[in-house]
N, C-alpha and C. Protein backbone atom coordinates (compact mmCIF):
# COMPACT_ATOMS: atom_id res chain seq x y z
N UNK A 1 7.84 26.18 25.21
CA UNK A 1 9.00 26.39 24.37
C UNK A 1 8.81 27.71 23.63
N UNK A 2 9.79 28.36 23.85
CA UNK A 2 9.66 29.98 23.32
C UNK A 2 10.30 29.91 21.73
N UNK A 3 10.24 29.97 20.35
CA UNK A 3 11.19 30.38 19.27
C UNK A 3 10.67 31.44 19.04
N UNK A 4 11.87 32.43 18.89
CA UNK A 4 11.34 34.17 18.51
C UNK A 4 12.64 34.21 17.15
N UNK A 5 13.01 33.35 16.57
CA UNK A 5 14.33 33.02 15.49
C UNK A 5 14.50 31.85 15.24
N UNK A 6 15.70 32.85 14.41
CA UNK A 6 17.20 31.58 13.81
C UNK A 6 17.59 31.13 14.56
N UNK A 7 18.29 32.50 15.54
CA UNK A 7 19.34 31.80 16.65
C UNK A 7 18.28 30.79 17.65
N UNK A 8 16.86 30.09 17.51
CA UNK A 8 16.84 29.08 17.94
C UNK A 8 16.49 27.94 17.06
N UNK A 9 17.35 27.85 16.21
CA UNK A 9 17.05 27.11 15.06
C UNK A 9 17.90 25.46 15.83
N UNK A 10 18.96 25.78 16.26
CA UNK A 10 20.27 24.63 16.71
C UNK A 10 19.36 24.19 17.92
N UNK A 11 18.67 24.63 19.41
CA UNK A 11 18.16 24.45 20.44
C UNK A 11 17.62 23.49 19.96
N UNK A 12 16.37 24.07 18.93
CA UNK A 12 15.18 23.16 18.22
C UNK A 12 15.57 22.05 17.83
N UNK A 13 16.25 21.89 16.88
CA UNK A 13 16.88 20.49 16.45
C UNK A 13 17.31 19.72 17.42
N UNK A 14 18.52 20.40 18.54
CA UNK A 14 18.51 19.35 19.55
C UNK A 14 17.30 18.81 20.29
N UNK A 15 16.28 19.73 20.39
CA UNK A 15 15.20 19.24 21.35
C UNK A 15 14.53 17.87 20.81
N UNK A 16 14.07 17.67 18.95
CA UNK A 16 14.04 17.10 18.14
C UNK A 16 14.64 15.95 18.53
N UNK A 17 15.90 15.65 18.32
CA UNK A 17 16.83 14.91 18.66
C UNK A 17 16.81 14.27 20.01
N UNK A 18 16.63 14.99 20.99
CA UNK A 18 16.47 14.11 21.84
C UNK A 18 15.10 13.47 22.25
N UNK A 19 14.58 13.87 21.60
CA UNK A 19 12.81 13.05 21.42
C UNK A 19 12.51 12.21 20.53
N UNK A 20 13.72 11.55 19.74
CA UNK A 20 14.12 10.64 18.56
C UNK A 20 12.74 11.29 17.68
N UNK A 21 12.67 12.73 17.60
CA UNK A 21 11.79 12.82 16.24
C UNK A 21 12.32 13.24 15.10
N UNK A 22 11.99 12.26 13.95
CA UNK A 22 13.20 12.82 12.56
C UNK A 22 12.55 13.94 12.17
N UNK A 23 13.53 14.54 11.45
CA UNK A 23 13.03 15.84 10.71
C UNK A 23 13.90 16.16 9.99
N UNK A 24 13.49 16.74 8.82
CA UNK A 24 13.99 17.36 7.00
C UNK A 24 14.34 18.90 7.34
N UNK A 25 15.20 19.20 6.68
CA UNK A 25 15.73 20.63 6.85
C UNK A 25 15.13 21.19 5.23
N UNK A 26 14.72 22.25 4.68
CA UNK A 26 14.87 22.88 3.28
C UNK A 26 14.84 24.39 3.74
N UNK A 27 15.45 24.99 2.75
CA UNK A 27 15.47 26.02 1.95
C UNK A 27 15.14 26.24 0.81
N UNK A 28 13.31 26.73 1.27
CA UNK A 28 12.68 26.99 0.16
C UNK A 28 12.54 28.44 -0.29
N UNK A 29 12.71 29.05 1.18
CA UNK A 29 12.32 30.66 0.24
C UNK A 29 13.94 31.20 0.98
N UNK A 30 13.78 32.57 0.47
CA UNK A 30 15.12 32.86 0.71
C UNK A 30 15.62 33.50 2.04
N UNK A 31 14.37 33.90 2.65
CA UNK A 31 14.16 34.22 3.78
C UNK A 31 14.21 33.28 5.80
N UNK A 32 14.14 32.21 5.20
CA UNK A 32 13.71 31.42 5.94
C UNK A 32 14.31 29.96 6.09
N UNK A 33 14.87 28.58 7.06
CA UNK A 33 14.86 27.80 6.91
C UNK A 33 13.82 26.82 7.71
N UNK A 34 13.30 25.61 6.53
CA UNK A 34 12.05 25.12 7.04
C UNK A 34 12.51 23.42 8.00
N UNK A 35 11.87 23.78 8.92
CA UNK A 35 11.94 22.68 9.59
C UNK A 35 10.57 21.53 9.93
N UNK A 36 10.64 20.60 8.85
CA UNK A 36 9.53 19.52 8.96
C UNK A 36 9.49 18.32 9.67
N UNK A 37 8.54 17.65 10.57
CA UNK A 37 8.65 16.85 11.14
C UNK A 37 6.96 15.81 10.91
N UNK A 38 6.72 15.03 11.82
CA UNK A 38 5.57 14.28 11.49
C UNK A 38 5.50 13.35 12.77
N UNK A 39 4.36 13.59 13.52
CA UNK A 39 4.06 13.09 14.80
C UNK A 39 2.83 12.37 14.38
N UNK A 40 2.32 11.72 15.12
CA UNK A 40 0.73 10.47 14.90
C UNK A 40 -0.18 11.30 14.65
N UNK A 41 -0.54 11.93 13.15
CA UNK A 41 -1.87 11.92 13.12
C UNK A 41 -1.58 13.44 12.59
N UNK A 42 -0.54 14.03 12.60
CA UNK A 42 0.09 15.88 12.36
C UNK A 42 1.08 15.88 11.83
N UNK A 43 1.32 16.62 10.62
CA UNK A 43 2.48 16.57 9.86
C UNK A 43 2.71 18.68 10.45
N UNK A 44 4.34 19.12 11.07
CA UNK A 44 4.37 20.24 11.21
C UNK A 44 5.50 20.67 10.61
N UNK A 45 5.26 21.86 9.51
CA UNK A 45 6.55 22.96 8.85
C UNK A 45 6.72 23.98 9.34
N UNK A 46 7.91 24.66 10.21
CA UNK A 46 7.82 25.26 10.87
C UNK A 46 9.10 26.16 10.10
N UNK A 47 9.12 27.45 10.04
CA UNK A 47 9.73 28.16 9.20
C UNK A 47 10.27 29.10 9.81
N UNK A 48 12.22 29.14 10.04
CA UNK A 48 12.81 29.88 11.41
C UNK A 48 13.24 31.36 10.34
N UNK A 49 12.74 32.32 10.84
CA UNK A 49 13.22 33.20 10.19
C UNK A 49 14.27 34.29 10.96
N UNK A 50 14.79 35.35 10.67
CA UNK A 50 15.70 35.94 11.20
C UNK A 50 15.61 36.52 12.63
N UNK A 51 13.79 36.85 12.88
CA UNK A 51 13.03 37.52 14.16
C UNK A 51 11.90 36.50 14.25
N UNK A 52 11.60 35.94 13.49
CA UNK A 52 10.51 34.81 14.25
C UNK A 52 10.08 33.65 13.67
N UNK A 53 9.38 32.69 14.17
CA UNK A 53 8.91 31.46 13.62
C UNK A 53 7.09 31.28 13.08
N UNK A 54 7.61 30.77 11.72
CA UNK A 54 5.73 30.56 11.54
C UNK A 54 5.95 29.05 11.64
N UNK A 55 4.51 28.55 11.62
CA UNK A 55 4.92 27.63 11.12
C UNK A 55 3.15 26.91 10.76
N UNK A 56 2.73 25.76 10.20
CA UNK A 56 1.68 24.82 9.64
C UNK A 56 1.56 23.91 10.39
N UNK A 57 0.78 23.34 10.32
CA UNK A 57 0.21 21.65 10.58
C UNK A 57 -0.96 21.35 9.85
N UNK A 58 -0.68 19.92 9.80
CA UNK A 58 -1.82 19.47 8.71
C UNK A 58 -2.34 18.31 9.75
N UNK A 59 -3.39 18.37 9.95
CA UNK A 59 -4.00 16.81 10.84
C UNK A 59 -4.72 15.87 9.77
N UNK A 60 -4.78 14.85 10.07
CA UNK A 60 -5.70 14.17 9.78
C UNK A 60 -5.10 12.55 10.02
N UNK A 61 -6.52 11.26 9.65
CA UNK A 61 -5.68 10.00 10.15
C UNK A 61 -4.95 9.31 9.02
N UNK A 62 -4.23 8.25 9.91
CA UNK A 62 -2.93 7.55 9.45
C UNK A 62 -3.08 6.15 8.68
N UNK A 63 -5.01 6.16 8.40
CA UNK A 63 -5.09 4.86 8.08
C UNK A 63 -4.81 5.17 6.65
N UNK A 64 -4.19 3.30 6.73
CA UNK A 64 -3.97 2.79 5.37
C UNK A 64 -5.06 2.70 4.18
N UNK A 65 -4.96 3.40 3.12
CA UNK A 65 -5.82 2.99 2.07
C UNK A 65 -5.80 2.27 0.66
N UNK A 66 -6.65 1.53 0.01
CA UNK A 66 -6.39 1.03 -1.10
C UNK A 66 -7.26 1.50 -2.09
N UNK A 67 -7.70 2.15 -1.93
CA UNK A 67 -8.94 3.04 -3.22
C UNK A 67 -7.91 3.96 -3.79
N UNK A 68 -7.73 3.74 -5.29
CA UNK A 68 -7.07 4.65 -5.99
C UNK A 68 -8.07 5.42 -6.48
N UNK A 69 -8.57 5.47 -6.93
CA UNK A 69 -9.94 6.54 -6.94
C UNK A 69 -9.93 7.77 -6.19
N UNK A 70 -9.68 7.40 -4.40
CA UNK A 70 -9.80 8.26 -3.62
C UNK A 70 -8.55 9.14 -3.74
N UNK A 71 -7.37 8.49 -4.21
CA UNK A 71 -6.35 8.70 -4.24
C UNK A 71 -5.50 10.18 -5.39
N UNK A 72 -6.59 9.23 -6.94
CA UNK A 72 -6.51 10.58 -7.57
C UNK A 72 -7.86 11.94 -7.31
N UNK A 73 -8.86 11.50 -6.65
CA UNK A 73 -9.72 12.37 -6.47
C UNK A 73 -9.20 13.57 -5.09
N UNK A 74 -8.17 13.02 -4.79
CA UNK A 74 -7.79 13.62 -3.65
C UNK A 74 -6.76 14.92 -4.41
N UNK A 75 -5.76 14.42 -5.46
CA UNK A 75 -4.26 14.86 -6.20
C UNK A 75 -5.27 16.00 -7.10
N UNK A 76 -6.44 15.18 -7.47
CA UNK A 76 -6.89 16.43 -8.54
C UNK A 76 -8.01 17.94 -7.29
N UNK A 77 -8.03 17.45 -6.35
CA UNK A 77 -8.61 18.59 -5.34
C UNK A 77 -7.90 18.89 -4.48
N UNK A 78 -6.69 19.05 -4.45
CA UNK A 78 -5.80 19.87 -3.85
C UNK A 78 -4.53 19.53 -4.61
N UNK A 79 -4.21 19.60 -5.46
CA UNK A 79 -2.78 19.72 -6.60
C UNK A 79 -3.54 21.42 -6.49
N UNK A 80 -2.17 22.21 -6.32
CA UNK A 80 -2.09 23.74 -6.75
C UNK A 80 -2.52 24.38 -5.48
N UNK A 81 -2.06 25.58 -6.03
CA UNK A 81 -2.75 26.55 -4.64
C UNK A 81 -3.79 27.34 -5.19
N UNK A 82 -4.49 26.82 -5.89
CA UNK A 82 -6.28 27.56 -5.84
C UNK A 82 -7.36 27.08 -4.80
């Protein structure tokens, strides 16, 4: 799958769509609209800009947890971008 843009911003979504994968639209910067989705185990933001696409992924697993501990030890080591 080639994205070199915007103008494949509509393709993308249909492709999305027909792979029943949901996904969130934002406009966070002014440059760019972000397209988020979340597959088993990879969360991906992919950011269509006027000439090209960046985009993130975050991996890791899907198990359930009950340690709040881990929970705020997690919020207080990665809350912020330091």
């Amino acid at each position: 799958m080639q994205l070199n843009g915007i103008h494949d911003l509509i393709p993308f979504l249909n492709h999305l769509d027909r792979e029943s994968i949901y996904y969130r639209l934002d406009h966070l910067r002014d440059d760019s609209i972000m397209v988020s989705f979340t597959l088993v185990g990879v969360r991906v933001e992919l950011d269509f800009f006027s000439d090209h696409v960046e985009f993130s992924y975050f991996q890791g697993t899907e198990a359930v947890e009950t340690d709040t501990g881990l929970l705020e030890r997690l919020m207080r080591e990665h809350w912020g971008d330091d």
